[in-house]
N, C-alpha and C. Protein backbone atom coordinates (compact mmCIF):
# COMPACT_ATOMS: atom_id res chain seq x y z
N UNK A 1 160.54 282.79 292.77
CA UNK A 1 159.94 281.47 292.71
C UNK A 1 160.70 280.66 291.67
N UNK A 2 161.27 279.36 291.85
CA UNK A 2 161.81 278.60 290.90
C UNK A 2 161.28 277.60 290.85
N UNK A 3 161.35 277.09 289.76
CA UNK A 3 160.82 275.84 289.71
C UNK A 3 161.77 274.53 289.37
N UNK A 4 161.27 273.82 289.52
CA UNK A 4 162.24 272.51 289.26
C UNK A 4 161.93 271.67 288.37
N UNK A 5 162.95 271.63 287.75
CA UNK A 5 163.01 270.61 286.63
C UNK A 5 163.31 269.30 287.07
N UNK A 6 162.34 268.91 287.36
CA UNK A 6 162.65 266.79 287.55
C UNK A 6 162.34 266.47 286.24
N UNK A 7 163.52 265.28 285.91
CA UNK A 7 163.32 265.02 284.58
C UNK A 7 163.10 263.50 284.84
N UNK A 8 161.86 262.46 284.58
CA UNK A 8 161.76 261.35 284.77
C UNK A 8 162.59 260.69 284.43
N UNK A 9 163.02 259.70 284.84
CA UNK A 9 164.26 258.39 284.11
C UNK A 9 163.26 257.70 283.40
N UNK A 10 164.02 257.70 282.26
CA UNK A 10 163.75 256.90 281.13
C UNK A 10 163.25 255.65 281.16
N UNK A 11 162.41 255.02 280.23
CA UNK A 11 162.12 253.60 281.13
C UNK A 11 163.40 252.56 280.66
N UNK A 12 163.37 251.76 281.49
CA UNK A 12 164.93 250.74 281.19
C UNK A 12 164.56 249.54 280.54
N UNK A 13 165.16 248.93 279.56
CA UNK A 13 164.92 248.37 278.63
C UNK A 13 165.81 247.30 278.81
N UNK A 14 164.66 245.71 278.68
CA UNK A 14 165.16 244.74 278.98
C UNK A 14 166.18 244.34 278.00
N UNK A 15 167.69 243.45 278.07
CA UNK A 15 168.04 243.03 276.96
C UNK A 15 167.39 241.78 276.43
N UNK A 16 167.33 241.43 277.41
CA UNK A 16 166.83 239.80 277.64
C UNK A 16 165.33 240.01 276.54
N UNK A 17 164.42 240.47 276.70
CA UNK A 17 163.03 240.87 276.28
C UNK A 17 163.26 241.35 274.75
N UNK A 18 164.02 241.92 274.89
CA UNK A 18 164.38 243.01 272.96
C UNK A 18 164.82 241.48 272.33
N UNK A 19 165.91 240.49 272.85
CA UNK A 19 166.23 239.37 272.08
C UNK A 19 165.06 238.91 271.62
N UNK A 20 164.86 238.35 272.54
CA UNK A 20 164.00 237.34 272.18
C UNK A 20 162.73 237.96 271.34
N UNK A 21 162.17 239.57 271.81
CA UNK A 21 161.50 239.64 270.74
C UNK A 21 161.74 239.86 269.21
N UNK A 22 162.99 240.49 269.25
CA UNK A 22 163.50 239.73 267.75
C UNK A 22 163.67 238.95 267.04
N UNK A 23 164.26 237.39 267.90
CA UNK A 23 164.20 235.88 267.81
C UNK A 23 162.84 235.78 267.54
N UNK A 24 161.75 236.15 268.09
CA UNK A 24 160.30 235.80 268.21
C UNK A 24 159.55 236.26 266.96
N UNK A 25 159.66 237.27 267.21
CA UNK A 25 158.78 238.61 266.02
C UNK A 25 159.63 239.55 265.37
N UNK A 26 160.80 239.20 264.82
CA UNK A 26 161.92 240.58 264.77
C UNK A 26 160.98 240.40 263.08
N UNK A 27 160.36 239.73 262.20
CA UNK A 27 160.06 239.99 260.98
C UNK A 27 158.96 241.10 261.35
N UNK A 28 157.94 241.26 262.15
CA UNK A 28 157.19 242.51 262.36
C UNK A 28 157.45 243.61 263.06
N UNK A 29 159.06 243.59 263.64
CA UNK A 29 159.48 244.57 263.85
C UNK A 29 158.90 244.86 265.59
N UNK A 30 158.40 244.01 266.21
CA UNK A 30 158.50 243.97 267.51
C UNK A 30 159.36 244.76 268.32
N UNK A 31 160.51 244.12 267.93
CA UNK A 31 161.83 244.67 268.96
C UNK A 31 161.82 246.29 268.82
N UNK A 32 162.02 246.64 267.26
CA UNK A 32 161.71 248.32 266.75
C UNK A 32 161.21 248.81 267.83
N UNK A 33 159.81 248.60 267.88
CA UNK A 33 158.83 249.05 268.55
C UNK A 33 159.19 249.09 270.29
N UNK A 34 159.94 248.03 271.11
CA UNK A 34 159.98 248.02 272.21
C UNK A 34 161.28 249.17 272.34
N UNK A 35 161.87 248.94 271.33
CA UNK A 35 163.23 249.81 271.71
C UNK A 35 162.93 251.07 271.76
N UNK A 36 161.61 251.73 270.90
CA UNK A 36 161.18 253.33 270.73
C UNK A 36 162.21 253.74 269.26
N UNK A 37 161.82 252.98 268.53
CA UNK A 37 162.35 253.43 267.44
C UNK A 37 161.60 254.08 266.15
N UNK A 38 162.31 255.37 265.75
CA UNK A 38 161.17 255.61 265.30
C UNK A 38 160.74 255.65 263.64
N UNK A 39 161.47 254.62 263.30
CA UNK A 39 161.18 254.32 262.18
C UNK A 39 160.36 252.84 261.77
N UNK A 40 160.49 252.40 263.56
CA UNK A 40 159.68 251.08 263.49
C UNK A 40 158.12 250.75 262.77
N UNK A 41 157.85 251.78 262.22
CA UNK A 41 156.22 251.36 261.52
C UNK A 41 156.69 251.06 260.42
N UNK A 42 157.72 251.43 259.78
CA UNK A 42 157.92 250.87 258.18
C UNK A 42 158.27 249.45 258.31
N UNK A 43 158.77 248.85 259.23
CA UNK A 43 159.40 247.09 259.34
C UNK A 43 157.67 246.70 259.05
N UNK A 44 157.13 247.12 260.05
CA UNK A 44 155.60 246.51 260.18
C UNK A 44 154.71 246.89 258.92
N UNK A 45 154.77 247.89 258.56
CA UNK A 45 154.12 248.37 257.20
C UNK A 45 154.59 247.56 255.88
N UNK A 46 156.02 246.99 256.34
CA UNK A 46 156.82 246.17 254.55
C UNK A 46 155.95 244.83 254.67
N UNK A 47 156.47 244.54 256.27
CA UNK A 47 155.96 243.07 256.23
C UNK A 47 154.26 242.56 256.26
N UNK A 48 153.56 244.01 256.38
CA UNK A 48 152.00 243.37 256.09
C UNK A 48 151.80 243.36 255.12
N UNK A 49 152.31 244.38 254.31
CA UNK A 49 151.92 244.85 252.61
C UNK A 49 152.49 243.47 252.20
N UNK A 50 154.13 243.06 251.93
CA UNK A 50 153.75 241.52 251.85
C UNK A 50 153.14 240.74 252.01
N UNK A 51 152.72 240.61 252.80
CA UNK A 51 151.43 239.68 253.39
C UNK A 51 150.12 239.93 252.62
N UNK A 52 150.09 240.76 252.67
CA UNK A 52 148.79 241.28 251.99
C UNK A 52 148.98 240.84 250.09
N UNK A 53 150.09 241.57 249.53
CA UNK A 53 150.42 241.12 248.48
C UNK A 53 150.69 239.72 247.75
N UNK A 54 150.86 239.04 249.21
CA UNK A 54 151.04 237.36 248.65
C UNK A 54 149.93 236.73 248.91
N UNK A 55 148.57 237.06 248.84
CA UNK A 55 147.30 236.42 249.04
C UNK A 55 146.79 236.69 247.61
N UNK A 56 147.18 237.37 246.66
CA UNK A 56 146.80 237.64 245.19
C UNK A 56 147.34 236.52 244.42
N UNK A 57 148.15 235.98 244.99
CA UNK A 57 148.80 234.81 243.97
C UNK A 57 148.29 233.52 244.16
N UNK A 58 148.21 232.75 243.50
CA UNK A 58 147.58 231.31 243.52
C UNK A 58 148.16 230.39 244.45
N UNK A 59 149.74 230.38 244.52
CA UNK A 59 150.67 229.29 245.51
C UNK A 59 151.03 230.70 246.43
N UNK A 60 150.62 230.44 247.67
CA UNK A 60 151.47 231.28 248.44
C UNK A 60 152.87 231.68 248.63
N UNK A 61 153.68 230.39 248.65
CA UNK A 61 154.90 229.94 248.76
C UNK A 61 155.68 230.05 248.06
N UNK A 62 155.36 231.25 246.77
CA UNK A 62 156.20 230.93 245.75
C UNK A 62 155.53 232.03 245.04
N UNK A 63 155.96 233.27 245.47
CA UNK A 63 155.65 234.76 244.73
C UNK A 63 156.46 235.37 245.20
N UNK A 64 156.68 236.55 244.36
CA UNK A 64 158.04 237.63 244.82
C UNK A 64 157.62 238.21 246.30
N UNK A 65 156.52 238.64 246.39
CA UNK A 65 155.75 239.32 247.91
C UNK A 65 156.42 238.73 249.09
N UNK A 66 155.79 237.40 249.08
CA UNK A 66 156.40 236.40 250.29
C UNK A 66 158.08 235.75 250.16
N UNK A 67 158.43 235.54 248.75
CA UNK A 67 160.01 235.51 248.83
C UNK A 67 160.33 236.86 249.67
N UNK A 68 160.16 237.95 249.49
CA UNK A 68 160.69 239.21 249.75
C UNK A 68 161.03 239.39 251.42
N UNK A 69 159.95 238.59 251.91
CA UNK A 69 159.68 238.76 253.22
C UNK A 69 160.86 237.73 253.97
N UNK A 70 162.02 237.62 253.30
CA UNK A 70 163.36 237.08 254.03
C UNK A 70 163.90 238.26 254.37
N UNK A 71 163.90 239.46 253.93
CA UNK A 71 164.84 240.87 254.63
C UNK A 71 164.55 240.71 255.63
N UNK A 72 163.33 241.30 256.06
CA UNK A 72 163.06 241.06 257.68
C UNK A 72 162.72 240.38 258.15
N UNK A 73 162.90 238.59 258.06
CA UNK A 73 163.18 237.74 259.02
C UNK A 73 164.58 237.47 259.11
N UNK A 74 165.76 237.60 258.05
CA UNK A 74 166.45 237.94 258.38
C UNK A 74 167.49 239.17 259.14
N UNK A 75 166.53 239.81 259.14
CA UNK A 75 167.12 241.53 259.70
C UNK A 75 167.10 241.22 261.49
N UNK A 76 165.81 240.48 261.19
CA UNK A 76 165.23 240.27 263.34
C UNK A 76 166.14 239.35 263.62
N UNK A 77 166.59 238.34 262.99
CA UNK A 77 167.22 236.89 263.66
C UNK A 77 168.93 237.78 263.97
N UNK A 78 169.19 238.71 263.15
CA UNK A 78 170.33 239.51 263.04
C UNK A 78 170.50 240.36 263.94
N UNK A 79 169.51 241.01 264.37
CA UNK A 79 169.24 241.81 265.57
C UNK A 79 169.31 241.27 266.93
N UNK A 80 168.67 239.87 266.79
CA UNK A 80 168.44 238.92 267.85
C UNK A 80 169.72 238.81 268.69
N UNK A 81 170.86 238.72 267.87
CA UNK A 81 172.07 237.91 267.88
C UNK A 81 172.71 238.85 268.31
N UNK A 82 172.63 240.04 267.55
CA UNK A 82 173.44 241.31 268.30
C UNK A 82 172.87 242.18 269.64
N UNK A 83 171.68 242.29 269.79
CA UNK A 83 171.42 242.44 271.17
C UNK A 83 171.64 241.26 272.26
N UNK A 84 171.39 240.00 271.75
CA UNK A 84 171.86 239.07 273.37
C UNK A 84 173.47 239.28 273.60
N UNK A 85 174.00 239.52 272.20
CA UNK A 85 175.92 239.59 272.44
C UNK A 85 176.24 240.22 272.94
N UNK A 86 175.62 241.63 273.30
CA UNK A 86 176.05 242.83 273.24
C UNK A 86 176.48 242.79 274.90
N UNK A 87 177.37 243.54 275.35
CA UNK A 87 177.74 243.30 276.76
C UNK A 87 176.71 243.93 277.25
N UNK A 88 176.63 243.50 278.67
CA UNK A 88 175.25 244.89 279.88
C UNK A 88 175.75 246.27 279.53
N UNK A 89 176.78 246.46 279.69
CA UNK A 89 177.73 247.55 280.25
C UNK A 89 177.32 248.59 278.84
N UNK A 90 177.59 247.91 277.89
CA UNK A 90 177.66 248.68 276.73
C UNK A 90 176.26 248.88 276.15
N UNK A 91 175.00 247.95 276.47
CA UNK A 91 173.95 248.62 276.13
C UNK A 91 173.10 249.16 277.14
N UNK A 92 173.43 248.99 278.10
CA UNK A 92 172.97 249.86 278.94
C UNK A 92 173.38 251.52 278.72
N UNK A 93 174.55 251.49 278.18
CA UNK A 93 175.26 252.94 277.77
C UNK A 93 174.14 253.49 276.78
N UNK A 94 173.99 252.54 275.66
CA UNK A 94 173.18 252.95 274.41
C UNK A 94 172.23 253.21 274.42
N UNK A 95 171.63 252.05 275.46
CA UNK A 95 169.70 251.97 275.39
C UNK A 95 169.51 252.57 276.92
N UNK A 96 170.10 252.76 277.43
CA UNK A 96 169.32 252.67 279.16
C UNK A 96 169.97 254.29 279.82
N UNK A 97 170.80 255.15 279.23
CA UNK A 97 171.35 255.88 279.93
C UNK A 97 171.29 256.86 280.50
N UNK A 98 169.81 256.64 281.22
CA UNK A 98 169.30 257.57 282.00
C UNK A 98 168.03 256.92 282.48
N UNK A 99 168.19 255.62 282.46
CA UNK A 99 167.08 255.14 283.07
C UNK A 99 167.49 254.64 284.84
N UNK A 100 168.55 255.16 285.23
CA UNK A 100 169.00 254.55 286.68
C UNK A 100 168.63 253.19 287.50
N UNK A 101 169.23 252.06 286.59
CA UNK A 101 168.98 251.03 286.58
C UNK A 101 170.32 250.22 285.57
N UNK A 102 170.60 248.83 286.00
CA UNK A 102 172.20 248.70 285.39
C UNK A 102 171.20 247.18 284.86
N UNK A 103 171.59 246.83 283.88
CA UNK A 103 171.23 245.62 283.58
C UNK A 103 171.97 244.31 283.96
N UNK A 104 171.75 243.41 284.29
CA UNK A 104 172.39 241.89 284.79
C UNK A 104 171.58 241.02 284.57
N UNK A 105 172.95 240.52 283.31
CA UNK A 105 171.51 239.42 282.63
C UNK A 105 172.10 237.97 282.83
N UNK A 106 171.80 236.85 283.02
CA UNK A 106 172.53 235.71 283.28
C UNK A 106 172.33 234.81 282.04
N UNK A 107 171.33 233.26 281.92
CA UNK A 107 171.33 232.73 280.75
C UNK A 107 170.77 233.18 279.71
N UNK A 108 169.71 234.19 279.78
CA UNK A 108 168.72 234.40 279.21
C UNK A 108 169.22 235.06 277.61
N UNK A 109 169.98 236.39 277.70
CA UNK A 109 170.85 236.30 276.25
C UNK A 109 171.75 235.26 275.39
N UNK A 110 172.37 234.21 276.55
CA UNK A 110 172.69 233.32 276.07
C UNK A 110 171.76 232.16 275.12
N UNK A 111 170.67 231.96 275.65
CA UNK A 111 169.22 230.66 275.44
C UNK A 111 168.44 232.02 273.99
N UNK A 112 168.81 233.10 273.96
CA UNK A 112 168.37 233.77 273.03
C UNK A 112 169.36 233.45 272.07
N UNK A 113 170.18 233.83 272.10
CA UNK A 113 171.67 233.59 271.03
C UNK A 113 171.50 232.34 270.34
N UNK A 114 171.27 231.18 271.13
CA UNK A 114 171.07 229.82 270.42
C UNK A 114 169.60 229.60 269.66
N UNK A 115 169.25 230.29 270.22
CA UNK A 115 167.83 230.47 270.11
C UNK A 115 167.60 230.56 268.25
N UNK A 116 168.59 231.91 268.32
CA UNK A 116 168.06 232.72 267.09
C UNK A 116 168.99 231.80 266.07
N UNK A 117 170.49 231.37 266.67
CA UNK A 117 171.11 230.86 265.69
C UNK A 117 170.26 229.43 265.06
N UNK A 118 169.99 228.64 265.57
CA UNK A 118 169.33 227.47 265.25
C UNK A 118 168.05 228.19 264.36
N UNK A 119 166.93 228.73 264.99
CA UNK A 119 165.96 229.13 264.51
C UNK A 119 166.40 229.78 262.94
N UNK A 120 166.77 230.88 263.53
CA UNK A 120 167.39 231.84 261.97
C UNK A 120 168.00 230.57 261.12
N UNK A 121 168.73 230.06 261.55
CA UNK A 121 169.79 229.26 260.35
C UNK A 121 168.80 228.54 259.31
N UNK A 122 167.75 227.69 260.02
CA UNK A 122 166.58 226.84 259.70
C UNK A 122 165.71 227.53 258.99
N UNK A 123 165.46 229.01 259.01
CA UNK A 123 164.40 229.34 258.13
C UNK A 123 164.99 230.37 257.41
N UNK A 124 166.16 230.71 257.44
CA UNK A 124 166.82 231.29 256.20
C UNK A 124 167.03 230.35 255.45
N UNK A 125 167.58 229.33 255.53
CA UNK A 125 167.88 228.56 254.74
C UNK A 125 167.08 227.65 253.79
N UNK A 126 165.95 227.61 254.29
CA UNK A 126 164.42 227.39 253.52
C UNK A 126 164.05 228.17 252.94
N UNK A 127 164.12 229.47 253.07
CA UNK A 127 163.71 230.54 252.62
C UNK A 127 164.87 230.88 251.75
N UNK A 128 166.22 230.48 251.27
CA UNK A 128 166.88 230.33 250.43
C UNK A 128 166.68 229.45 249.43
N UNK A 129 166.73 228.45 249.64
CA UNK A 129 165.90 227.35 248.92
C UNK A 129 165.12 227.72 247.98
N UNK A 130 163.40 228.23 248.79
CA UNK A 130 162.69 228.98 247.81
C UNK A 130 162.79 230.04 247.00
N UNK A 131 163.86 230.50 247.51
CA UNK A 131 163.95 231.56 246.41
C UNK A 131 164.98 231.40 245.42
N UNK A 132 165.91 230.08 245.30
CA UNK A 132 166.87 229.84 244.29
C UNK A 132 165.44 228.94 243.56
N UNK A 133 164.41 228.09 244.08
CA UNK A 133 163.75 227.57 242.96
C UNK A 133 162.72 228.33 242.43
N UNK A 134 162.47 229.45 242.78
CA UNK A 134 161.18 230.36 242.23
C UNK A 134 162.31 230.67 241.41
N UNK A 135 163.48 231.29 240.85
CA UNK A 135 163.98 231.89 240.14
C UNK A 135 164.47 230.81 239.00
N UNK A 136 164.73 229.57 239.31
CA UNK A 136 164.89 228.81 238.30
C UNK A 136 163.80 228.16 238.11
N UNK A 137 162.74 228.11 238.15
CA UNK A 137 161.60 227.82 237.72
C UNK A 137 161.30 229.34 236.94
N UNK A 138 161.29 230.39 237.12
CA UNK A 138 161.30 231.55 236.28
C UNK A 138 161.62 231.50 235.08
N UNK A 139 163.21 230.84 235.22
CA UNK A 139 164.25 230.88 234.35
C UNK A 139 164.04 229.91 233.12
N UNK A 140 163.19 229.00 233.83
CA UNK A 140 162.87 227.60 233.09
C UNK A 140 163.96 226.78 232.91
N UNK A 141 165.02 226.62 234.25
CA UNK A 141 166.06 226.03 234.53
C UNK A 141 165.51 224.66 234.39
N UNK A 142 164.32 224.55 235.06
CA UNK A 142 163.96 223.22 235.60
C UNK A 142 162.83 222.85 234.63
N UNK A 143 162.52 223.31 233.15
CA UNK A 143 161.57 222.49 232.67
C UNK A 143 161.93 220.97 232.23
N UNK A 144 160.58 220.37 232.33
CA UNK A 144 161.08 219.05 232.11
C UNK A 144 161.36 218.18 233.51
N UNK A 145 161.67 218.65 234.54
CA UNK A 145 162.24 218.11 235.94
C UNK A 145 160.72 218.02 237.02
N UNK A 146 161.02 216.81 237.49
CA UNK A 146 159.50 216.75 238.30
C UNK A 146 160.02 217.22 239.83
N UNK A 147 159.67 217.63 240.27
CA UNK A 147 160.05 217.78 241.98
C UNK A 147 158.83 218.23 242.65
């Protein structure tokens, strides 16, 4: 008597879907999670404990907790960018290779790509901002200065 080993195909993993949930939610680690990664509870575990930690302070906008929380909105907008780039061919190799299914993606990594660049650029760069003036306000760069 033998038995047979059928081994299910893997499930196949959108590229299109992983972008954008990075573009979307890559600071809670969304994408982690869709990809089966398995370190994805710590993205989600940093970024609540921030969250959680920046409700103790008086100005939201302006504590180390919530400064902090640029790693991983920058980490997702970074991710964003490298999964829509990434060719079919080659992540299908990485992510899909045994799910018997080929990926073909048309605008949709593209409208992600712009997506994340505009988006990301706009709130890193705010989020730079705040964190060069929380530190010179630290510093007491700026006493004396009204803004």
């Amino acid at each position: 008597m033998t038995q047979s080993s059928a081994v299910a195909p893997s499930p196949h993993r959108s590229k299109v879907t992983v972008a954008w949930l990075a573009c979307l939610l890559g600071f809670t680690g969304a994408h982690a999670w869709y990809m089966g990664r398995s370190w994805a509870w710590l993205w989600t575990a940093f970024t609540a404990l921030m969250l959680i930690l920046a409700q103790f302070y008086p100005v939201w906008w302006d504590n180390p907790p919530f400064l902090l929380l640029i790693v991983p909105i920058a980490a997702g907008f970074i991710e964003a960018l490298v999964f829509a780039l990434t060719p079919d061919e080659k992540f299908d190799r990485k992510y899909n290779p045994e799910s018997g299914r080929t990926t073909r993606t048309g605008w949709g990594p593209v409208l992600a790509a712009i997506a994340a660049t505009f988006l990301g650029g706009t709130v890193l760069m705010f989020g730079l901002a705040l964190i060069v003036m929380h530190v010179y306000k630290a510093m007491g760069w700026l006493d004396g200065y009204v803004y």
